[in-house]
Protein backbone atom coordinates (compact mmCIF):
# COMPACT_ATOMS: atom_id res chain seq x y z
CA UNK A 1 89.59 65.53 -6.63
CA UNK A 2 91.32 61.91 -6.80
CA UNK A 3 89.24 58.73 -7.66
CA UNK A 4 89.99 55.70 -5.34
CA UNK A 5 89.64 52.17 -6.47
CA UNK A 6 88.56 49.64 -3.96
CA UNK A 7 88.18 46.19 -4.07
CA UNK A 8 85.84 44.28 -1.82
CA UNK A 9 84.96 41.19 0.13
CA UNK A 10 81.34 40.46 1.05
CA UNK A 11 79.44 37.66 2.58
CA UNK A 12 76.00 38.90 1.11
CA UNK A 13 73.95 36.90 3.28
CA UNK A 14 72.70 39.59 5.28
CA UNK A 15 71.89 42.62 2.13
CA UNK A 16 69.48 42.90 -0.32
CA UNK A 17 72.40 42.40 -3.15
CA UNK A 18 75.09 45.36 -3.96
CA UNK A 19 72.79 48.35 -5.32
CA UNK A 20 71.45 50.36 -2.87
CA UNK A 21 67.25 49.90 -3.19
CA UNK A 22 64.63 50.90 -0.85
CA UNK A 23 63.67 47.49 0.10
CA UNK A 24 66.82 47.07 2.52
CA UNK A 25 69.91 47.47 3.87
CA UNK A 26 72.98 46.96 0.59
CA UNK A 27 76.83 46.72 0.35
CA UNK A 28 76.74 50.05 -1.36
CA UNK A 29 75.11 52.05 1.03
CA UNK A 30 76.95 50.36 3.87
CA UNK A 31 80.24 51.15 2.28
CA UNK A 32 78.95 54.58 1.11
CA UNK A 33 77.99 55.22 4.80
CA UNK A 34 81.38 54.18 6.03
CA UNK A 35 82.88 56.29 3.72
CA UNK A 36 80.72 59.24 4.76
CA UNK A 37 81.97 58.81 8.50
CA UNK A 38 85.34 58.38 7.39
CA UNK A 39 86.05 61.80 5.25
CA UNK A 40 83.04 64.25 6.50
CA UNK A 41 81.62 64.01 3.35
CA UNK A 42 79.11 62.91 0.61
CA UNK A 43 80.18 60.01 -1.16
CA UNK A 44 78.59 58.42 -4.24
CA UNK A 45 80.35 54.83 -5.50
CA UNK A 46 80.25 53.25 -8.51
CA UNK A 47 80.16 49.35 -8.42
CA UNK A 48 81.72 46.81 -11.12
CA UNK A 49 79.08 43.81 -10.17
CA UNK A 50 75.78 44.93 -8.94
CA UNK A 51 75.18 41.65 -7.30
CA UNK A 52 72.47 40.24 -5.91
CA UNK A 53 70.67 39.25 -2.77
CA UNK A 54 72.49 36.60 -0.74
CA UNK A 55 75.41 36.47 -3.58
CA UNK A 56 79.08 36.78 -2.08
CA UNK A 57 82.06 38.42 -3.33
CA UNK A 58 85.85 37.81 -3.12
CA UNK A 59 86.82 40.67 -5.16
CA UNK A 60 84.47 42.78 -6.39
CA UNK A 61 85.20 46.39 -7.19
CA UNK A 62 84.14 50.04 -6.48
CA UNK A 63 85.54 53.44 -6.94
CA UNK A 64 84.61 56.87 -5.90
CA UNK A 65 85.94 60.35 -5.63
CA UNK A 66 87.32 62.71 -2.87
CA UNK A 67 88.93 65.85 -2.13
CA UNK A 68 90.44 64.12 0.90
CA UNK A 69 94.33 63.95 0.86
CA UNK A 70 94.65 60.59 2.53
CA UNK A 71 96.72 58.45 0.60
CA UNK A 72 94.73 55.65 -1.49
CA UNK A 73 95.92 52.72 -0.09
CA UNK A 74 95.06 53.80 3.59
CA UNK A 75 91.44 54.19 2.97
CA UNK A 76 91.48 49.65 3.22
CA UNK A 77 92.52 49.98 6.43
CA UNK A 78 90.49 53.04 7.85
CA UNK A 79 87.26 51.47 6.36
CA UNK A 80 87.87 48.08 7.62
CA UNK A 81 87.77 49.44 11.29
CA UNK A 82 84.15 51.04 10.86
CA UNK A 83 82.90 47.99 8.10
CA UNK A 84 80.78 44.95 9.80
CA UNK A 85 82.40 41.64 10.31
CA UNK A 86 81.32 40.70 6.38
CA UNK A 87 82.31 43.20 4.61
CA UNK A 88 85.88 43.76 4.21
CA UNK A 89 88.17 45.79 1.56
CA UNK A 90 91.21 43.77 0.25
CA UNK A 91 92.99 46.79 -1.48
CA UNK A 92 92.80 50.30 -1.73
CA UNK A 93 94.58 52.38 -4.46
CA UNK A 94 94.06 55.93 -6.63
CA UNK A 95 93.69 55.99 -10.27
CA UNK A 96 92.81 57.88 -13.25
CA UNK A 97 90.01 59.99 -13.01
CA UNK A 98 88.69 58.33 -15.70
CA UNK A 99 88.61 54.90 -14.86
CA UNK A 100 84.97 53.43 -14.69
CA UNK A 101 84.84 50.37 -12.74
CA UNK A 102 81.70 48.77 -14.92
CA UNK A 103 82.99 50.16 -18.67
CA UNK A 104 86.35 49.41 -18.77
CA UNK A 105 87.50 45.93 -20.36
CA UNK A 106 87.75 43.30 -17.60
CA UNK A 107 88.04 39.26 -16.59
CA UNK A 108 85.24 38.48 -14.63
CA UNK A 109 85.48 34.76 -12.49
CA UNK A 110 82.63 33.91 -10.86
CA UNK A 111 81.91 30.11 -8.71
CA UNK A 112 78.76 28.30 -7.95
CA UNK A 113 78.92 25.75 -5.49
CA UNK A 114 76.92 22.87 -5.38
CA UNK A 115 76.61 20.83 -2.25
CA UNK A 116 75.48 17.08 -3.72
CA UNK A 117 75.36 15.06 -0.75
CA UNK A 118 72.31 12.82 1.27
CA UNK A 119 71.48 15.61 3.80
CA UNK A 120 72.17 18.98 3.99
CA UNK A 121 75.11 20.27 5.87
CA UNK A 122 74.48 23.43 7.85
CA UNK A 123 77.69 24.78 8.17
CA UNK A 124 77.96 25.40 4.39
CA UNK A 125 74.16 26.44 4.34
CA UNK A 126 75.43 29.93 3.49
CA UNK A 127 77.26 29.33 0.79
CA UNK A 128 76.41 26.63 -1.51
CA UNK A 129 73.54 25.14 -3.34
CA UNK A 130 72.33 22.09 -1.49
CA UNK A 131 70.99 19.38 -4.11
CA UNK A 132 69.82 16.28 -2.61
CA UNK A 133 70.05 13.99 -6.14
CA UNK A 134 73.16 12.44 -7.76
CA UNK A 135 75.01 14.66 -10.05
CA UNK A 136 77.92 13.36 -12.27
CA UNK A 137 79.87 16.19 -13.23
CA UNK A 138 81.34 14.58 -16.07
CA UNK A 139 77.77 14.93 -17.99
CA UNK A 140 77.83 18.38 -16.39
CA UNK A 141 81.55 19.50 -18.05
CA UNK A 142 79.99 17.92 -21.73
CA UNK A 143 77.50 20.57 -21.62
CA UNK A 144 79.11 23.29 -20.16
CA UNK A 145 81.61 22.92 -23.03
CA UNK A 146 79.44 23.87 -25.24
CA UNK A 147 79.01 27.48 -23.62
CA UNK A 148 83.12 28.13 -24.25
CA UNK A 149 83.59 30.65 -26.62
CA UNK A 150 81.98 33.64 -28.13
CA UNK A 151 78.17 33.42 -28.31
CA UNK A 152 74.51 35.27 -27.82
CA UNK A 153 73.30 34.00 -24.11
CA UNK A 154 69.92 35.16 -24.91
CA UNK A 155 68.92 31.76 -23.40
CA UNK A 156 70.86 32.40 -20.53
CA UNK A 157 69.67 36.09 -19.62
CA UNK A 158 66.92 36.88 -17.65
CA UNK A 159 63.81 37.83 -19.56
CA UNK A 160 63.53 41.97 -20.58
CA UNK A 161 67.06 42.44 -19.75
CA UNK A 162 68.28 45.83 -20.26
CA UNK A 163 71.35 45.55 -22.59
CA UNK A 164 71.99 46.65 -25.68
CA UNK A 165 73.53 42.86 -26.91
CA UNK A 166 73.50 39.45 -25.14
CA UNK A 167 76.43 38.67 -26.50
CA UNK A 168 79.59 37.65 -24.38
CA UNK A 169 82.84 35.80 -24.62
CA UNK A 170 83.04 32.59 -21.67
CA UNK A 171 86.81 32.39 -21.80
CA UNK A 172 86.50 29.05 -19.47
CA UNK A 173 83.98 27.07 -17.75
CA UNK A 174 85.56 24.86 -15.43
CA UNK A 175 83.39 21.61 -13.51
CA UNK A 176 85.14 20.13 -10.72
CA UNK A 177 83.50 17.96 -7.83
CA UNK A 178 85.96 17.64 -4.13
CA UNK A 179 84.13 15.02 -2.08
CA UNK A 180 80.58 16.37 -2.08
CA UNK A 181 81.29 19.62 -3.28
CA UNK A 182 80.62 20.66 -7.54
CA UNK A 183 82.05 23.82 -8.21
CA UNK A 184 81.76 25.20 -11.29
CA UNK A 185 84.14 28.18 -12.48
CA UNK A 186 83.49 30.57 -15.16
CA UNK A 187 85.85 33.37 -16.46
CA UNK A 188 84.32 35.73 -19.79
CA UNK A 189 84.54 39.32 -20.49
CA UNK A 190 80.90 39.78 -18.90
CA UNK A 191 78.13 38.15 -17.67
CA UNK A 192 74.46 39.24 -18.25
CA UNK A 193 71.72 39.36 -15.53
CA UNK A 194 71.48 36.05 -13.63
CA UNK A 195 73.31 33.98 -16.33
CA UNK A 196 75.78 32.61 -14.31
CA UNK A 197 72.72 31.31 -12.30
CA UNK A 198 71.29 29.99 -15.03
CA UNK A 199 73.99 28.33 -16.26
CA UNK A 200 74.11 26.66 -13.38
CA UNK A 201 70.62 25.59 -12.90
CA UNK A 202 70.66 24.12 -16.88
CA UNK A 203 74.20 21.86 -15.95
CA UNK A 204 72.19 21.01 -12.65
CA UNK A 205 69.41 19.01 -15.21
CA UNK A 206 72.22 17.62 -16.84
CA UNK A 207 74.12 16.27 -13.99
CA UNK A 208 70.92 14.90 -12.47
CA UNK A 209 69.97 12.89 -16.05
CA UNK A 210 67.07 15.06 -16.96
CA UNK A 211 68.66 16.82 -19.80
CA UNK A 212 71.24 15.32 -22.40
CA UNK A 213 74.52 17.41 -22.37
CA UNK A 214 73.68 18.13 -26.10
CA UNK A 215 70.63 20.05 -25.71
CA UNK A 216 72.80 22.82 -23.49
CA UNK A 217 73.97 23.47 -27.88
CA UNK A 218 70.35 23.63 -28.60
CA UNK A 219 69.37 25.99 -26.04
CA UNK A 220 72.06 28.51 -26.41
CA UNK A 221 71.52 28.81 -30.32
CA UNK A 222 67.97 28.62 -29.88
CA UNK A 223 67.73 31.88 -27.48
CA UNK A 224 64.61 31.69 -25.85
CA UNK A 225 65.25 31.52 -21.91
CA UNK A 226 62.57 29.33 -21.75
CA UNK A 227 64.53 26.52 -22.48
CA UNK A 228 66.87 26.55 -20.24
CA UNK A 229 66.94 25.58 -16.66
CA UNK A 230 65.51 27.37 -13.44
CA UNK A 231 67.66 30.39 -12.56
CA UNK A 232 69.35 28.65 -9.02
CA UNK A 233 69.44 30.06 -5.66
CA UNK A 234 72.09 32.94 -5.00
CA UNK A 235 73.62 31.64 -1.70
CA UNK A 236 76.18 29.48 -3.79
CA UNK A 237 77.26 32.09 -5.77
CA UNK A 238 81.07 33.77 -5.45
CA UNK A 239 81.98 37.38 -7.40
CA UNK A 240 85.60 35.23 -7.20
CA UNK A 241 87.47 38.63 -8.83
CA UNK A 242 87.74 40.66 -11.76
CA UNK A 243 90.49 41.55 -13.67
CA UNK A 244 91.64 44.77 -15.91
CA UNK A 245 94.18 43.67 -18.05
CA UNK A 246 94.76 47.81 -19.46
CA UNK A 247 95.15 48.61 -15.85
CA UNK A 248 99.06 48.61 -15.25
């Protein structure tokens, strides 16, 4: 048996997130069912990101394992022929047997985009946040500064989460507006369930004036999700790529 790594493009408009669940069709079990077509066999994968509905990826990654002798970096291009139009693999390479996509030590960049403009603009419907009120961005990059570093994102977690700590390292958190367009940019060493989201829907109250960039200091030592904002809507959210720095 080998263990292929995979890394994977998604527009996640059309799946119920990356897991596979009974309540629809998923990037895993599409992938898994290409797989399945591809080598004649069963084929379980493991995911890095278990994303969710309507989020997109740019590099996410998967492994799985195979008896199959096809070299690893032809699986990319066998897949991509029997893949949908929105899924797509980027690279395909073996690896240890014992390299776990979700365990090992890794650079995760995600991107929520924020369309801030008068009306909404249906060619980017799919993949941004439409807000209708002004947002200054410089308000928005005082509080997201105080999220840089090592901390407990209790506040920023979604409520019963099932981890063992809610504490993670944001290496960066970047704010950056192009015409009508806020992006904001995040790199850390993990992300909890829906914080990124969050993150973004607390800097949304302080770009629009309803929150004071200093209180995003008050809610993260305070951890109590309450206090933060509204967990905002997946469709602006990028997977951008993740990174393994043991991985030679």
């Amino acid at each position: 048996m080998k263990r292929i790594k995979l890394t994977v493009a998604y527009d996640g408009t059309n799946y119920c997130g990356w897991q596979i669940q009974p309540n629809g069709v998923t990037v895993q079990e599409v992938l898994e069912g290409a797989l399945g077509d591809l080598l004649k066999e069963e084929i379980h994968i493991m995911g890095a990101s278990r994303t969710d509905a309507g989020v997109h990826a740019l590099g996410n990654v998967a492994v799985f394992d195979t008896g199959a002798r096809m070299p690893g970096d032809k699986y990319s291009y066998a897949l991509n022929t029997r893949l949908p139009a929105d899924i797509r693999i980027q690279e395909s390479r073996e690896v240890p047997s014992d390299f776990h996509p979700r365990f090992a030590k890794t650079v995760k960049t995600y991107e929520y985009r924020i369309l801030n403009r008068r009306f909404p603009d249906p060619t980017r419907r799919l993949y941004s946040f439409f807000y209708y009120y002004p947002l200054d961005e410089e308000r928005m990059r005082r509080g997201a500064a105080y999220l840089v570093g090592e901390h407990d994102f209790k506040s920023f977690c979604t409520a019963k989460a099932d981890v063992e700590s809610t504490v993670r390292t944001v290496y960066s958190l970047d704010v950056e507006r192009e015409g009508d367009m806020i992006t904001l940019r995040i790199r850390g060493n993990g992300f909890l369930y829906n914080m990124v989201r969050i993150i973004a829907g607390t800097l949304l109250r302080v770009g629009s004036g309803a929150m004071e960039p200093e209180r995003v200091k008050e809610i993260l030592e305070a951890r109590d999700r309450s206090l933060a904002g509204e967990t905002a809507r997946p469709e602006g959210l990028t997977l951008v790529g993740i990174e393994y720095p043991e991985d030679p």
